[in-house]
N, C-alpha and C. Protein backbone atom coordinates (compact mmCIF):
# COMPACT_ATOMS: atom_id res chain seq x y z
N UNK A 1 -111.54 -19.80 36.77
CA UNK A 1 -112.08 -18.69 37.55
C UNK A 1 -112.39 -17.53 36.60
N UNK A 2 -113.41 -16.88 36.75
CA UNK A 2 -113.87 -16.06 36.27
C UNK A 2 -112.93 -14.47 35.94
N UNK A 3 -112.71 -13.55 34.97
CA UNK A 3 -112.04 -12.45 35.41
C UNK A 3 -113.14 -11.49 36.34
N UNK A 4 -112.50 -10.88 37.03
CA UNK A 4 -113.28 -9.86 37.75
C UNK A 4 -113.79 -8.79 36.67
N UNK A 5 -114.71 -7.98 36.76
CA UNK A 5 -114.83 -6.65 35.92
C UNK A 5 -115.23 -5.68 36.40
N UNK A 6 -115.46 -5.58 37.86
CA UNK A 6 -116.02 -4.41 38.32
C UNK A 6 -115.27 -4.55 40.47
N UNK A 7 -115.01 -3.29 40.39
CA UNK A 7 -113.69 -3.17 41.46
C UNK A 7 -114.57 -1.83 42.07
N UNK A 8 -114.16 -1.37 43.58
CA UNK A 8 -114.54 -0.43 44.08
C UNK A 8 -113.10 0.01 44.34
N UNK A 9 -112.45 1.10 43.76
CA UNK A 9 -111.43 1.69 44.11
C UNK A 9 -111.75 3.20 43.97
N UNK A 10 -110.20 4.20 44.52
CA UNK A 10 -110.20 5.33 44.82
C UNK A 10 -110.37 5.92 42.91
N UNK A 11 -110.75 6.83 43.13
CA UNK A 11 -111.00 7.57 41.84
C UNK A 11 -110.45 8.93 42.25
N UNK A 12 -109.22 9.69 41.68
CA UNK A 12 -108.48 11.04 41.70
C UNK A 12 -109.25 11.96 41.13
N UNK A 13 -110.38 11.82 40.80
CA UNK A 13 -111.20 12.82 39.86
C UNK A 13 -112.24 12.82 40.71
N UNK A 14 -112.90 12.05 41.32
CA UNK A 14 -114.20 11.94 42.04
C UNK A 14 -113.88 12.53 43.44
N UNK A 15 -112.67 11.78 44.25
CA UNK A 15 -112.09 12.16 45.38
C UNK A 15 -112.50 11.46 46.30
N UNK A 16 -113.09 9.89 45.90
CA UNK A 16 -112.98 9.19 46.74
C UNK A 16 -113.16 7.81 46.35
N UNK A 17 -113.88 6.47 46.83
CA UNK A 17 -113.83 5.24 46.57
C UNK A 17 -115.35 5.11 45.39
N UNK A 18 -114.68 4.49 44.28
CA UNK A 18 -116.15 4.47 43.55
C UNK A 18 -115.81 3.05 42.78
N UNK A 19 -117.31 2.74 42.13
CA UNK A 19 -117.01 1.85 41.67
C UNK A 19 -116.12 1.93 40.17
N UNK A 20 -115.30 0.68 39.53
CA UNK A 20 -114.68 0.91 38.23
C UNK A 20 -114.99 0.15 37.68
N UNK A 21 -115.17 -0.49 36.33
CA UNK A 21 -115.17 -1.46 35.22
C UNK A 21 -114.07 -1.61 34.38
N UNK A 22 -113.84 -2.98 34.40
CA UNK A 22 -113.09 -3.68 32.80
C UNK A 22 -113.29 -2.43 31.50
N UNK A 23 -112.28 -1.78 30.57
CA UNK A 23 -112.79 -1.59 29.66
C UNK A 23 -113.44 -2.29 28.45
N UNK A 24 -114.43 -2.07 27.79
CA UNK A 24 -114.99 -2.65 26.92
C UNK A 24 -113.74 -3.16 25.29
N UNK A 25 -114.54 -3.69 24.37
CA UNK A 25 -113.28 -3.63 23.66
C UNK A 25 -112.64 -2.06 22.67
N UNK A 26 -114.23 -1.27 22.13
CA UNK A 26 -114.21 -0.23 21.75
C UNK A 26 -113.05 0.73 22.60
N UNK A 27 -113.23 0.66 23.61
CA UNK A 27 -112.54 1.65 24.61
C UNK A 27 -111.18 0.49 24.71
N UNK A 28 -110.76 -0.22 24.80
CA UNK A 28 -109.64 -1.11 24.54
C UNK A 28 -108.94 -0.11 23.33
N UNK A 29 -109.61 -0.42 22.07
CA UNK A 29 -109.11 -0.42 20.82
C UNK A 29 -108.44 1.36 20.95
N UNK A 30 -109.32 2.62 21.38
CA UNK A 30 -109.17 4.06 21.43
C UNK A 30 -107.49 4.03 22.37
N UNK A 31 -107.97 3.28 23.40
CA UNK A 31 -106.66 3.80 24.60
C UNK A 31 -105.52 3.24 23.96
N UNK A 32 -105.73 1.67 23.44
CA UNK A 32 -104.63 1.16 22.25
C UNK A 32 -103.95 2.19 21.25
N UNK A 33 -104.94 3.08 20.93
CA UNK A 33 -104.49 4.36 19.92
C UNK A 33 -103.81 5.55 20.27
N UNK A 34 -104.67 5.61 21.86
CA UNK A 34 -104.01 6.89 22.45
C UNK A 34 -102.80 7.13 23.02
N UNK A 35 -102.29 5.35 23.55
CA UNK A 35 -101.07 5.59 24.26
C UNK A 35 -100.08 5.00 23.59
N UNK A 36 -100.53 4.52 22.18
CA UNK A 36 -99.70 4.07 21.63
C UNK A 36 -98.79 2.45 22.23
N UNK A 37 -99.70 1.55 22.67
CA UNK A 37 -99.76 0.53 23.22
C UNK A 37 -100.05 -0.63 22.57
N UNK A 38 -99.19 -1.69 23.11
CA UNK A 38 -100.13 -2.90 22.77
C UNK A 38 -101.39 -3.31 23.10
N UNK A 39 -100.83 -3.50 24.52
CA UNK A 39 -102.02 -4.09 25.61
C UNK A 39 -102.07 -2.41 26.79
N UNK A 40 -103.50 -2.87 27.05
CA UNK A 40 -104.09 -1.88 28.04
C UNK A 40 -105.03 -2.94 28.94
N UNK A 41 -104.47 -4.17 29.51
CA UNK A 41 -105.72 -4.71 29.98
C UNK A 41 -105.70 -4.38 31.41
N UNK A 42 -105.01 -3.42 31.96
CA UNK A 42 -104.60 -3.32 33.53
C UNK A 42 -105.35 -1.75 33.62
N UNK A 43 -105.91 -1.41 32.76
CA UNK A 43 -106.78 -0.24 33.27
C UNK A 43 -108.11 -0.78 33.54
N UNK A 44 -108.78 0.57 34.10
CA UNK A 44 -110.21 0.39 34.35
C UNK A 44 -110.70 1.79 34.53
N UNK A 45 -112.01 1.73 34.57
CA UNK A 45 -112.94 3.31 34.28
C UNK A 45 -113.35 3.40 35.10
N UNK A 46 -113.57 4.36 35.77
CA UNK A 46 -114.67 5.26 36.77
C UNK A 46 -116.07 5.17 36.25
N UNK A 47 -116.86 4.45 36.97
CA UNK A 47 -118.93 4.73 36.28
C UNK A 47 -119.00 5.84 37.32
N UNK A 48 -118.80 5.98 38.13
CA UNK A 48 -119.75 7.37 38.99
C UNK A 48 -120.36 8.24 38.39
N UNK A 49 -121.62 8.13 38.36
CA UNK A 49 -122.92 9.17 38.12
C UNK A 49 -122.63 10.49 38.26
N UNK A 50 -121.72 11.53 37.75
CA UNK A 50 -121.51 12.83 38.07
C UNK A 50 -123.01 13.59 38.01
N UNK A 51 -123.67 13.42 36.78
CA UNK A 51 -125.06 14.03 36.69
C UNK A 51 -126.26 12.61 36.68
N UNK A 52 -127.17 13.09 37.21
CA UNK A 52 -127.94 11.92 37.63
C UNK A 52 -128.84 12.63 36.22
N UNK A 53 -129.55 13.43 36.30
CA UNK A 53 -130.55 13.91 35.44
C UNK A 53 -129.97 13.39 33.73
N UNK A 54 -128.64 13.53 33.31
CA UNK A 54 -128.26 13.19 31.88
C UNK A 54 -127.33 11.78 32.07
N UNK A 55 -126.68 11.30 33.33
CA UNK A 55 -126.23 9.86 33.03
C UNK A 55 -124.77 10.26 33.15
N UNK A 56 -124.59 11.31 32.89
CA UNK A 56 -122.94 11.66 32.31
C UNK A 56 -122.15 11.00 33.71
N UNK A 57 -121.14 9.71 33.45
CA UNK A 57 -120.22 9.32 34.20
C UNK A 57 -119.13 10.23 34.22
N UNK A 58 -118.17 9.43 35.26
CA UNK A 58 -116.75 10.02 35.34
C UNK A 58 -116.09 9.92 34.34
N UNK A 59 -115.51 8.62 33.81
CA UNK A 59 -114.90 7.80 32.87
C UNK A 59 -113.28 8.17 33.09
N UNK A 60 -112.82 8.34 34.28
CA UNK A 60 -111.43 8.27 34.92
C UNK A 60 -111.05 7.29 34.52
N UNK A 61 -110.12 7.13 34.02
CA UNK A 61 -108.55 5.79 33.57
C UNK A 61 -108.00 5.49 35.13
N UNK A 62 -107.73 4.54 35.60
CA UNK A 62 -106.61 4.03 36.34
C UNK A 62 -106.37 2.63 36.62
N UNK A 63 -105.15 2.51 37.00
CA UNK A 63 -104.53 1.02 36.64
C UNK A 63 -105.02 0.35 38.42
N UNK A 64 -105.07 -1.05 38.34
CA UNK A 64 -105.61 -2.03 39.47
C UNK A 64 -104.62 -1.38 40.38
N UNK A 65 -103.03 -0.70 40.28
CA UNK A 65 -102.06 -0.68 41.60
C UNK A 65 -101.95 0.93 41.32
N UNK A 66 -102.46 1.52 40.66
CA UNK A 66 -101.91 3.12 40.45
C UNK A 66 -102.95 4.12 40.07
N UNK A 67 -103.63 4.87 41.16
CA UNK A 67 -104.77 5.56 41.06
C UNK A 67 -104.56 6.86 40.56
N UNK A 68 -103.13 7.26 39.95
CA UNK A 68 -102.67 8.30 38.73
C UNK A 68 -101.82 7.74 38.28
N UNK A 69 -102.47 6.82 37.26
CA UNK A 69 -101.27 6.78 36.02
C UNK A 69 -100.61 7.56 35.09
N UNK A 70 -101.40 8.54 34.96
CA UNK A 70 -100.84 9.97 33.92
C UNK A 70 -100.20 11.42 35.03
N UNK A 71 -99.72 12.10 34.44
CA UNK A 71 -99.75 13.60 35.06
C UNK A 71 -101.03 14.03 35.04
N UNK A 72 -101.49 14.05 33.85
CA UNK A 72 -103.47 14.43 33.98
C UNK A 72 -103.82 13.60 34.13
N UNK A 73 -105.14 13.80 34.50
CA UNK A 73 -106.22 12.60 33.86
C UNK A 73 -106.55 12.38 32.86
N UNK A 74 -106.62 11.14 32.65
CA UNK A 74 -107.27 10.98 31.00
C UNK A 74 -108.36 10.14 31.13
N UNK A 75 -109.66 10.56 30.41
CA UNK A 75 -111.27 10.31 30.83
C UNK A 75 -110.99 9.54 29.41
N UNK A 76 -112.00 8.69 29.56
CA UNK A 76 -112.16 7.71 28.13
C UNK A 76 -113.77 8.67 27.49
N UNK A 77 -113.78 8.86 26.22
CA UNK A 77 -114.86 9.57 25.40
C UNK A 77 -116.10 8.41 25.41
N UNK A 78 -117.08 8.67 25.48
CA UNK A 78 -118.08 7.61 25.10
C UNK A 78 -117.94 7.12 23.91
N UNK A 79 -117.73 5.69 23.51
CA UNK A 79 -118.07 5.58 22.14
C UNK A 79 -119.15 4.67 21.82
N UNK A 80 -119.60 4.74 20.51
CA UNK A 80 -120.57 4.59 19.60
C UNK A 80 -120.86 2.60 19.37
């Protein structure tokens, strides 16, 4: 069976149900850095279109069972 990669869940930053994605591996490797982790494969990102005119997403973090995993939020940076 296939993994899933794209989920419609609640987003704490948006304030309501949006769609999320698998992180990529780039964004794997950063959150690996940031939280000082092995594995991060139980997160996923917010795409919601905040600005339509420049593209700029949400890029909200949250786990498949926990729609605040942090005290803040933590947005993943675009990378290269």
């Amino acid at each position: 069976m296939a993994t899933q990669r794209t989920m419609t869940d609640y987003c704490v930053t948006c304030g309501g149900d949006q769609v999320h994605r698998r992180l990529d591996r780039k964004e794997e490797d950063w959150l690996k850095e940031r939280l000082g982790r092995a594995g991060v494969g139980e997160f996923w990102l917010c795409v919601n279109v905040l600005d339509p005119d420049t593209g700029r997403q949400c890029r909200n973090l949250r786990t498949g069972f926990n729609k605040k995993p942090f005290a803040a939020p933590i947005k993943a940076p675009v990378l290269e």
